[in-house]
Protein backbone atom coordinates (compact mmCIF):
# COMPACT_ATOMS: atom_id res chain seq x y z
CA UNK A 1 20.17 -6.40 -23.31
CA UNK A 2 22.16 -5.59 -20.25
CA UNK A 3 20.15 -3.51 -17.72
CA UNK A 4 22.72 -0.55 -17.52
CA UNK A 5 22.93 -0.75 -21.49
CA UNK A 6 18.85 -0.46 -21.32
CA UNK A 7 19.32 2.53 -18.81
CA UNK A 8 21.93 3.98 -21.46
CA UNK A 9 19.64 3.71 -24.12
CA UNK A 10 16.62 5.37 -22.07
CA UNK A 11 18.74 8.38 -20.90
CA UNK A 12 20.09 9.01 -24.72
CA UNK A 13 16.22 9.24 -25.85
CA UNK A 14 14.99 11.30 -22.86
CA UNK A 15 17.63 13.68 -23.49
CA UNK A 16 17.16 14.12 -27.79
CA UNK A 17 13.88 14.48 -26.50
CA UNK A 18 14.74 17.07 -24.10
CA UNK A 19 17.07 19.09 -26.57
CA UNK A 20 14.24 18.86 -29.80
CA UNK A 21 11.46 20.35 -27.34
CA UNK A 22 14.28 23.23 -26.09
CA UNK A 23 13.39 22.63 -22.54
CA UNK A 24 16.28 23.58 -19.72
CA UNK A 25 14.69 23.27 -16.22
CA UNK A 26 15.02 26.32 -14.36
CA UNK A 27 18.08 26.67 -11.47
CA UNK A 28 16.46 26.25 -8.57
CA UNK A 29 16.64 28.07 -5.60
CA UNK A 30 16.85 25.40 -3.56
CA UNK A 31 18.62 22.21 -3.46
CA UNK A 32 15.90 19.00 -3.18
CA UNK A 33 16.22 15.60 -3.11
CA UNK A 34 12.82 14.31 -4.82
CA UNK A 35 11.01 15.43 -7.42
CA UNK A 36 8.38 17.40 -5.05
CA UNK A 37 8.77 20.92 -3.46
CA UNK A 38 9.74 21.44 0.14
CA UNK A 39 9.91 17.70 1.82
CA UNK A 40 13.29 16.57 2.91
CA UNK A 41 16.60 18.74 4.05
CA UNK A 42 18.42 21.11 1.44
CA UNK A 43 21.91 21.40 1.16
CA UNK A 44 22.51 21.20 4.09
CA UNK A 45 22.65 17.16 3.76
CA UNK A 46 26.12 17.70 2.27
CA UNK A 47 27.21 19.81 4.86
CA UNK A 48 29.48 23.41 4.22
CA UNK A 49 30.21 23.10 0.65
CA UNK A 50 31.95 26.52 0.04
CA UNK A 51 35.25 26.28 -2.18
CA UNK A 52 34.89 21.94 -1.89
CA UNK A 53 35.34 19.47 -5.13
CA UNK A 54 31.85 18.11 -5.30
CA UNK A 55 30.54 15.05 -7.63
CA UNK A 56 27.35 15.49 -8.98
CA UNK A 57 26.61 11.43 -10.58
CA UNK A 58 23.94 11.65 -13.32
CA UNK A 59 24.06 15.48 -13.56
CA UNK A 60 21.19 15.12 -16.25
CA UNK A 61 20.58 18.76 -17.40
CA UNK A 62 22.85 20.15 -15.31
CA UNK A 63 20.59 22.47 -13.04
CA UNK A 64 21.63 21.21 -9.48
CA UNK A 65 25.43 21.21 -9.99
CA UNK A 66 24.79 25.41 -10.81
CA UNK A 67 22.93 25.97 -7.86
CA UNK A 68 25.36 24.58 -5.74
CA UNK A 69 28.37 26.49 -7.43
CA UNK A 70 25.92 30.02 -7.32
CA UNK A 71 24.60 29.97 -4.36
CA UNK A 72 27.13 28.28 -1.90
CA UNK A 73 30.31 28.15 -3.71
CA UNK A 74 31.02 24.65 -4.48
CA UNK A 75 33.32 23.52 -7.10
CA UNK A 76 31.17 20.96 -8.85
CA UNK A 77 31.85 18.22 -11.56
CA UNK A 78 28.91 16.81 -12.83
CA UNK A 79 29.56 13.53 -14.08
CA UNK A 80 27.09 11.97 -17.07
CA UNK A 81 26.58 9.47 -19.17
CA UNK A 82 23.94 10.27 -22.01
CA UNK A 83 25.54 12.56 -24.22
CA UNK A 84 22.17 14.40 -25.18
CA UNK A 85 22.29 14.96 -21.29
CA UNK A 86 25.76 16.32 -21.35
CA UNK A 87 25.08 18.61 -24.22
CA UNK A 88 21.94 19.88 -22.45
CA UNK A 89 23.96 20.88 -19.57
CA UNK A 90 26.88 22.16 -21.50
CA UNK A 91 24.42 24.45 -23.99
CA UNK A 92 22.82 26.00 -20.99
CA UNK A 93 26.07 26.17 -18.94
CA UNK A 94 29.26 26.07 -20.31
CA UNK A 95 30.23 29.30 -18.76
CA UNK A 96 29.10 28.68 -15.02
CA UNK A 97 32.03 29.39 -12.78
CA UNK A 98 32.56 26.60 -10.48
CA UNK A 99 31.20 23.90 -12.65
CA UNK A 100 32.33 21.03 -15.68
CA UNK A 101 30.10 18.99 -17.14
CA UNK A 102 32.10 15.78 -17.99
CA UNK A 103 30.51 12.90 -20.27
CA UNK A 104 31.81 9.59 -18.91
CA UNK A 105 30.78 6.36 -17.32
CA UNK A 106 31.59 7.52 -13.28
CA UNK A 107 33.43 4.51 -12.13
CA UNK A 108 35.35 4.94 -15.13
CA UNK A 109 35.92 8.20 -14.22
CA UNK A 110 36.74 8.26 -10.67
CA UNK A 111 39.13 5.58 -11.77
CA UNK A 112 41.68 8.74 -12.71
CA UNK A 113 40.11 11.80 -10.91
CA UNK A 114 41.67 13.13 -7.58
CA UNK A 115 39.39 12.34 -4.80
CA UNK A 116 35.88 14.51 -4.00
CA UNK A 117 35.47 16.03 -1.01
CA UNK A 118 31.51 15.14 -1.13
CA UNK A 119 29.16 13.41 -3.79
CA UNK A 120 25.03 13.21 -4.45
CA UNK A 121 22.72 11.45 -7.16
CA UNK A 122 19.38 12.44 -7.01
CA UNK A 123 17.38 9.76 -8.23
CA UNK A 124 20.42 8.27 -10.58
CA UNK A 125 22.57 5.89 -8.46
CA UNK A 126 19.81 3.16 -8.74
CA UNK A 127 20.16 3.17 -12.67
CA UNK A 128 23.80 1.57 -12.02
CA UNK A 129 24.84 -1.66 -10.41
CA UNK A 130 25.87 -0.94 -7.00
CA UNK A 131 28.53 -3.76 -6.98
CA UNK A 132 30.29 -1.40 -9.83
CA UNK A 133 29.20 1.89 -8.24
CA UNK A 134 30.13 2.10 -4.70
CA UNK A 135 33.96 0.55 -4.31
CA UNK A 136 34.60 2.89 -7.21
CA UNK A 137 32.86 5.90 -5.07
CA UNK A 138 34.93 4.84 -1.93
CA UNK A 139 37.82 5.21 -3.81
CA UNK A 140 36.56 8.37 -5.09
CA UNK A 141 36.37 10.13 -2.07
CA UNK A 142 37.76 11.67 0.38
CA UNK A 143 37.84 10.14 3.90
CA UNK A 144 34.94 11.08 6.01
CA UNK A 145 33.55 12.25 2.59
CA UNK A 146 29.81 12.66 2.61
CA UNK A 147 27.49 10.41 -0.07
CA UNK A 148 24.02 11.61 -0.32
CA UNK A 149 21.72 9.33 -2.10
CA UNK A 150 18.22 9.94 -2.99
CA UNK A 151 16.81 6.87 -4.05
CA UNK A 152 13.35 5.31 -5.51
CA UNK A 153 11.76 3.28 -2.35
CA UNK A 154 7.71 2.82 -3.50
CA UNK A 155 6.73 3.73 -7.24
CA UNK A 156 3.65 5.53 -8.55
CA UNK A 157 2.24 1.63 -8.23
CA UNK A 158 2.65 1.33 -4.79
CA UNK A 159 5.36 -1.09 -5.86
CA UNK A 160 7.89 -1.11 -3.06
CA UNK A 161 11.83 -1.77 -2.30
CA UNK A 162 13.31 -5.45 -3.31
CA UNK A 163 14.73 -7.92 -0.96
CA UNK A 164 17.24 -8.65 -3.20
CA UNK A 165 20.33 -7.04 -4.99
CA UNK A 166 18.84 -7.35 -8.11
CA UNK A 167 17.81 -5.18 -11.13
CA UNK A 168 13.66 -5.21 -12.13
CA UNK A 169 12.08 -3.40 -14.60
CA UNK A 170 10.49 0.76 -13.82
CA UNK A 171 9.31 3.17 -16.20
CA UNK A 172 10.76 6.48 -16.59
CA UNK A 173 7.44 9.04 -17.03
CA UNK A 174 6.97 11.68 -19.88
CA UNK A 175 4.14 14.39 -20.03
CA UNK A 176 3.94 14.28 -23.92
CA UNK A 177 5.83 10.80 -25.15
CA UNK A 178 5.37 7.43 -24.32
CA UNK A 179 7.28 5.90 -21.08
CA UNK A 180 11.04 4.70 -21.28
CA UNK A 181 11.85 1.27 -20.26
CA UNK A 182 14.73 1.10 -17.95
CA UNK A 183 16.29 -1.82 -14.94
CA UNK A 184 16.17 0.05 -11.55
CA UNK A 185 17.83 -1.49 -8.44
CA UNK A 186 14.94 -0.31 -6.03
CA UNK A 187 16.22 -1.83 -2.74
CA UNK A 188 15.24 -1.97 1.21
CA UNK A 189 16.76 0.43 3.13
CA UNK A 190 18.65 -2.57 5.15
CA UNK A 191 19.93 -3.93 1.53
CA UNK A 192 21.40 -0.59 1.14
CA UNK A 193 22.88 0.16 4.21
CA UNK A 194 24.37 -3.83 3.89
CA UNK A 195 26.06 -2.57 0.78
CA UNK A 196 27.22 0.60 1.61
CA UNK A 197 28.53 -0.96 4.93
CA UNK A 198 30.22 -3.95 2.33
CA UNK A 199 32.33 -0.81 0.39
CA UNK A 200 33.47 1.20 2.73
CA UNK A 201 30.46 4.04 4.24
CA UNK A 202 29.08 4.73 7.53
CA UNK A 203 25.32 4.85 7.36
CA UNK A 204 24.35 8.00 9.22
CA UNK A 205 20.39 8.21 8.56
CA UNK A 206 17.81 6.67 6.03
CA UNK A 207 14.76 8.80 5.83
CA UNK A 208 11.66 7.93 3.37
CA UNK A 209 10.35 10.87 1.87
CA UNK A 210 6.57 10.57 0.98
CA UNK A 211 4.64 12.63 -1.98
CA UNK A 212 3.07 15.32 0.17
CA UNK A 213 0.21 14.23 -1.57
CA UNK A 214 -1.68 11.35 0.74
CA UNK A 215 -2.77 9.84 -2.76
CA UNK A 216 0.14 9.24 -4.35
CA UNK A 217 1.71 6.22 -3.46
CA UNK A 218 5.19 7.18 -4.49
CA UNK A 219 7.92 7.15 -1.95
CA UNK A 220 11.60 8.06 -2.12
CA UNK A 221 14.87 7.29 0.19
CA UNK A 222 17.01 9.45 1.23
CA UNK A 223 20.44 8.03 2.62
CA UNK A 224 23.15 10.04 4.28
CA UNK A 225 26.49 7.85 4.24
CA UNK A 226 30.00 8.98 4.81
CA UNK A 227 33.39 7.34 3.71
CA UNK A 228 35.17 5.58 6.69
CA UNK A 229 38.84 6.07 6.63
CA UNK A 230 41.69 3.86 5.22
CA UNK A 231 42.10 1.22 7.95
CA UNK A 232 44.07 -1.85 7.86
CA UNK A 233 43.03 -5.02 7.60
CA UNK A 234 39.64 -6.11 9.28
CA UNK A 235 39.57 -9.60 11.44
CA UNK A 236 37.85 -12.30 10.08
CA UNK A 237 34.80 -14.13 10.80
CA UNK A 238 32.80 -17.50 10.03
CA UNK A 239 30.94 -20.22 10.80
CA UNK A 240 30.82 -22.65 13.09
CA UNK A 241 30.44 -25.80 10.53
CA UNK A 242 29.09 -26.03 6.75
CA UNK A 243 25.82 -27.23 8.19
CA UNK A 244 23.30 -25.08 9.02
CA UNK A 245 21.34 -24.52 11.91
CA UNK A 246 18.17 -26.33 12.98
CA UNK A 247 15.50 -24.07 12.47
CA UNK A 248 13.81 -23.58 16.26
CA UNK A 249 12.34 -19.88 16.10
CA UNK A 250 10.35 -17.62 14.45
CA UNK A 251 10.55 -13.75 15.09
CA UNK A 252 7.64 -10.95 14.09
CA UNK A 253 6.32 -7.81 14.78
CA UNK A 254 3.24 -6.05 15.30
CA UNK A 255 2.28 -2.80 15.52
CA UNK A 256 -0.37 -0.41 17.26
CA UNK A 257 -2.05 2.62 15.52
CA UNK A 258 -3.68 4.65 18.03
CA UNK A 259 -6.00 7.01 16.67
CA UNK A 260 -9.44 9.18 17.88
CA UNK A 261 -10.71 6.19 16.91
CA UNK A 262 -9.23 3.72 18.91
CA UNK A 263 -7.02 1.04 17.56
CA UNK A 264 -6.23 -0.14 14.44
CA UNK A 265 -7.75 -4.57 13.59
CA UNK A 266 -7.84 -6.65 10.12
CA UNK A 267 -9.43 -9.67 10.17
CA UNK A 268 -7.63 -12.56 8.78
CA UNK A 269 -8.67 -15.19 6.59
CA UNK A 270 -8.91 -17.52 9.82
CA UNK A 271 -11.18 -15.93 11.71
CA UNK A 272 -8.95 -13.69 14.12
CA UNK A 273 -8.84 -9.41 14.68
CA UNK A 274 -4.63 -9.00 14.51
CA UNK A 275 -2.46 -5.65 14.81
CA UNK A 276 -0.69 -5.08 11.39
CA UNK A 277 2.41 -6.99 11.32
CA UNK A 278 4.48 -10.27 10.30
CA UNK A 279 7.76 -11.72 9.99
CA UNK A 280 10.90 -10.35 10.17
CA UNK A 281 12.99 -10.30 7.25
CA UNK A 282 16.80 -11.13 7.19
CA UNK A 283 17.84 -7.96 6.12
CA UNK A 284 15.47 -5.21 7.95
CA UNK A 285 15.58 -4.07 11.52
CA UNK A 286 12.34 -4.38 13.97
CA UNK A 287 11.82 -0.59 12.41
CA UNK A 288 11.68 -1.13 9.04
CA UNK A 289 9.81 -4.76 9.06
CA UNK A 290 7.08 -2.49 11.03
CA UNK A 291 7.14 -0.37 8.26
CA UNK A 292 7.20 -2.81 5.15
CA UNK A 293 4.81 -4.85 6.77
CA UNK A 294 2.15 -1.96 7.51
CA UNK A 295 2.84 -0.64 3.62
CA UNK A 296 1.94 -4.35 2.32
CA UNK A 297 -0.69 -5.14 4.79
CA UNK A 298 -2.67 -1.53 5.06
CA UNK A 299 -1.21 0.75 2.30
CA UNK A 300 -0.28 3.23 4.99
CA UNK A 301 2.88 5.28 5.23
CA UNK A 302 4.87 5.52 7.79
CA UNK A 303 8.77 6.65 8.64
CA UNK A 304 11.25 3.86 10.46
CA UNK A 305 11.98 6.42 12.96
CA UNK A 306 8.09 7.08 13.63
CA UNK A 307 8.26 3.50 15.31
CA UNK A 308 8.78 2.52 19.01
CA UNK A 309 9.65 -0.55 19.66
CA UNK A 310 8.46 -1.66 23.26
CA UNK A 311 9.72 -5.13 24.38
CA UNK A 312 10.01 -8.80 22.71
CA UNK A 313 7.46 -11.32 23.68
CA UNK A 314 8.60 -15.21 24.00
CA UNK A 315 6.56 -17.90 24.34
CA UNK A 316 6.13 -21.50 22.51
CA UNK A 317 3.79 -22.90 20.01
CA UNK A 318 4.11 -26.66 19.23
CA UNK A 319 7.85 -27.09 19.70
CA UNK A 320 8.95 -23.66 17.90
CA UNK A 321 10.13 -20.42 20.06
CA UNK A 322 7.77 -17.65 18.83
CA UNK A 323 9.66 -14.26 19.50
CA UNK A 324 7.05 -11.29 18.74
CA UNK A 325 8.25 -7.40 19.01
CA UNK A 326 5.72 -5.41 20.25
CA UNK A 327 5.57 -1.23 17.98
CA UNK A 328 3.95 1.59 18.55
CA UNK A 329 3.72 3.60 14.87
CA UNK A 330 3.10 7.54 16.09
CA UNK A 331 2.62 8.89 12.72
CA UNK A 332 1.99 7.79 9.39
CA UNK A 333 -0.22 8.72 6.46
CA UNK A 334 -3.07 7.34 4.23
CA UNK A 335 -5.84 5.43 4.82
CA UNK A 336 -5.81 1.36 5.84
CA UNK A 337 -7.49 -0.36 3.02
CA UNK A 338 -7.64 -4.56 2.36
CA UNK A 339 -4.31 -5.25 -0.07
CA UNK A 340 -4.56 -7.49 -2.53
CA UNK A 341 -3.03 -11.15 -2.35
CA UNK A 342 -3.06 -10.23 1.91
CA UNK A 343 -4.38 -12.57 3.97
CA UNK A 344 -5.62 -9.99 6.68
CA UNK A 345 -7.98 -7.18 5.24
CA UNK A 346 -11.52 -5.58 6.78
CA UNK A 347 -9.03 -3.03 8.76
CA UNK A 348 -11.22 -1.00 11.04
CA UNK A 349 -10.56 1.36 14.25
CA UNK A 350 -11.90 -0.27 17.91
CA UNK A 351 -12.10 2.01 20.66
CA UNK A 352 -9.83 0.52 23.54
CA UNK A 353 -13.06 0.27 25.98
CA UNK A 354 -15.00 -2.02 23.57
CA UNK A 355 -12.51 -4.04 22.17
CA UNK A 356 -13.45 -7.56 19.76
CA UNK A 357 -13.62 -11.33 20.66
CA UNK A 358 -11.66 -13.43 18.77
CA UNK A 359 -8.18 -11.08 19.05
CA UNK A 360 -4.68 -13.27 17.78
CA UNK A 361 -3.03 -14.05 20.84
CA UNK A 362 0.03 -12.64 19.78
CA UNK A 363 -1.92 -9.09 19.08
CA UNK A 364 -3.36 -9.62 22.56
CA UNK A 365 -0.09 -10.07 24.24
CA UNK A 366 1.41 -7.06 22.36
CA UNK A 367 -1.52 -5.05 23.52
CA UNK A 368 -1.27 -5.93 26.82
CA UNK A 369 2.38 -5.43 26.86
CA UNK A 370 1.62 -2.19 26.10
CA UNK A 371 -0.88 -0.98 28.51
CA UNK A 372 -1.34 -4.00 31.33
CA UNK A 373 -4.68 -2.63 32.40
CA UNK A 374 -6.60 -4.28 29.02
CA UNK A 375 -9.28 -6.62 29.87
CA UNK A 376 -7.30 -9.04 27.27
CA UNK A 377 -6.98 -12.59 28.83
CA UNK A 378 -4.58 -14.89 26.44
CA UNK A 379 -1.69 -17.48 26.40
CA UNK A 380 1.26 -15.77 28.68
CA UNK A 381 3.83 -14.65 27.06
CA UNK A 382 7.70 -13.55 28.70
CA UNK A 383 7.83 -9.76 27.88
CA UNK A 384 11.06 -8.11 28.44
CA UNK A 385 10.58 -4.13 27.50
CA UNK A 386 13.41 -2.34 25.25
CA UNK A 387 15.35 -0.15 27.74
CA UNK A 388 14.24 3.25 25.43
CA UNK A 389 10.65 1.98 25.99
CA UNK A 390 10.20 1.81 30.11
């Protein structure tokens, strides 16, 4: 089976359920982006609404699309696909002023509808391929229209974003029945931004959201994108040759936790004390390969724009240009516990007056980037400090 026509399937047995128990969620007072009270921005996000043709994709049970006709006098058209979802919304709220419920497949929608002046899903976009979903958004929308997505990022497993633009199996959660199967496209924050950026948006921020609760593991996006205006046709671009390029560098990060407690070590399975960190991946900034790479190594939390990127460190190890970028993470949350299938774990805090033997040279060199007066010696290294960072 397909994995919308799996998604199709889910949302058509949540909602029967939905209707046979009689349960309408209440309108809330405020508009939110996860399923938690009070973290994120409100409506805000979309900017004035008042007397503007907004898109609600996924409009479930209909509750968001009233608030935002109610209380800030939006015109509203949420768009759905189950049908026990649509009735749901329709027997609560036919008579809403300001609102239609319409039961359709939104790219086939948008195909014929006059052009929004601002659209949201809140927690739906990743239940449709985004190759289908976003050219037909951009040409749903209004220029300089705002798209606000809130997305899944880490699951109630600790199971974070994919590297690839691909669908994987998640588990829509019921208090009373069992768990619906459905295909999710849970991607990085850079694979999103690539794709918005491939269809026509503007990235303006990317925020993760996390469960206020430090022991839940669950995480969500939130993306604020905007449609670019018409423009004519872009210049090209390619490569050189249909050869690639010998491979002569390697790039990573590490990152400092400063606490009460001092710093923040693992030990790895070869012996050495390193700062969290790793390899950059090919579509991530510095920021968010901090971040990924603290989640996988540690199980701590922490926010892309938490991060400060001092300086890049080059230096040489047999042959291969080794270019490490030296973080500072200010805030996160959780504890640092060994991962499984990591090959660093034992994390522990060292105060900076007594710190270990046996530190990873490139740890050392970021450390001493950092704060030159360290008693650290180690292989030198050419720092050259990020101009926000002096």
């Amino acid at each position: 089976m397909l994995a919308e026509d799996t998604n199709t399937r889910a949302w058509q047995i949540y909602g029967q359920r939905q209707l046979a128990r009689g349960y309408t969620p209440p309108v809330p007072d405020r508009l939110g982006w996860t399923l938690w009270e009070g973290i994120g921005p409100g409506v805000e996000a979309l900017g004035d609404v008042t007397g503007r043709r907004v898109l609600d994709i996924g409009s479930g049970a209909g509750h968001h699309a009233v608030h935002l006709a109610k209380a800030h006098g939006a015109r509203v058209t949420g768009i759905e696909l189950s049908p026990t979802q649509h009735e749901r919304a329709v027997s609560a709220h036919a008579d809403v002023e300001g609102v239609e419920f319409v039961q359709a497949d939104v790219t086939e929608y948008l195909a014929g509808a006059e052009p929004f002046d601002a659209a949201y899903a809140i927690g739906t976009l990743a239940f449709i391929d985004p190759h289908r979903s976003l050219p037909a958004l951009r040409d749903g929308l209004c220029p300089g229209a705002p798209l606000i997505l809130s997305l899944l990022h880490t699951d109630l497993h600790g199971r974070g974003p994919s590297t690839e633009v691909a669908p994987r199996e998640q588990m829509i959660q019921l208090r009373d029945d069992p768990p619906l199967p459905t295909r999710m496209w849970v991607l990085t924050p850079g694979l999103w931004e690539d794709l918005l950026t491939e269809y026509g948006f503007r990235i303006d921020t990317i925020d993760l959201l996390p469960h206020p609760d430090e022991s839940a593991m669950v995480v969500q996006q939130l993306i604020r994108a905007r449609r670019l205006p018409d423009r004519p046709a872009r210049v090209t671009s390619g490569p050189r040759s249909t050869q690639a390029p010998v491979a002569h560098a390697a790039v990573g990060v590490g990152a400092i936790l400063l606490s009460e407690k001092g710093i923040l070590l693992g030990r790895h399975r070869l012996g050495t004390l390193e700062l969290p960190g790793g390899s950059v991946e090919a579509d991530e900034s510095f920021e968010e390969a901090v971040v990924r790479e603290l989640a996988e190594e540690t199980g701590l939390v922490a926010r892309a724009e938490d991060v400060e990127l001092l300086g890049t460190l080059v230096d040489h190890v047999a042959g291969v240009l080794r270019v490490t970028i030296g973080a500072v993470v200010h805030t996160w949350q959780g504890q640092p516990t060994t991962q499984p299938d990591e090959s660093i774990g034992g994390w522990a805090w060292y105060p900076l007056d007594r710190l270990p033997e046996d530190l990873f040279v490139c740890s050392a060199q970021i450390l001493t980037a950092w704060q030159p007066d360290l008693p650290i010696d180690h292989q030198s290294a050419y720092f050259t400090a990020f101009a926000a960072a002096k």
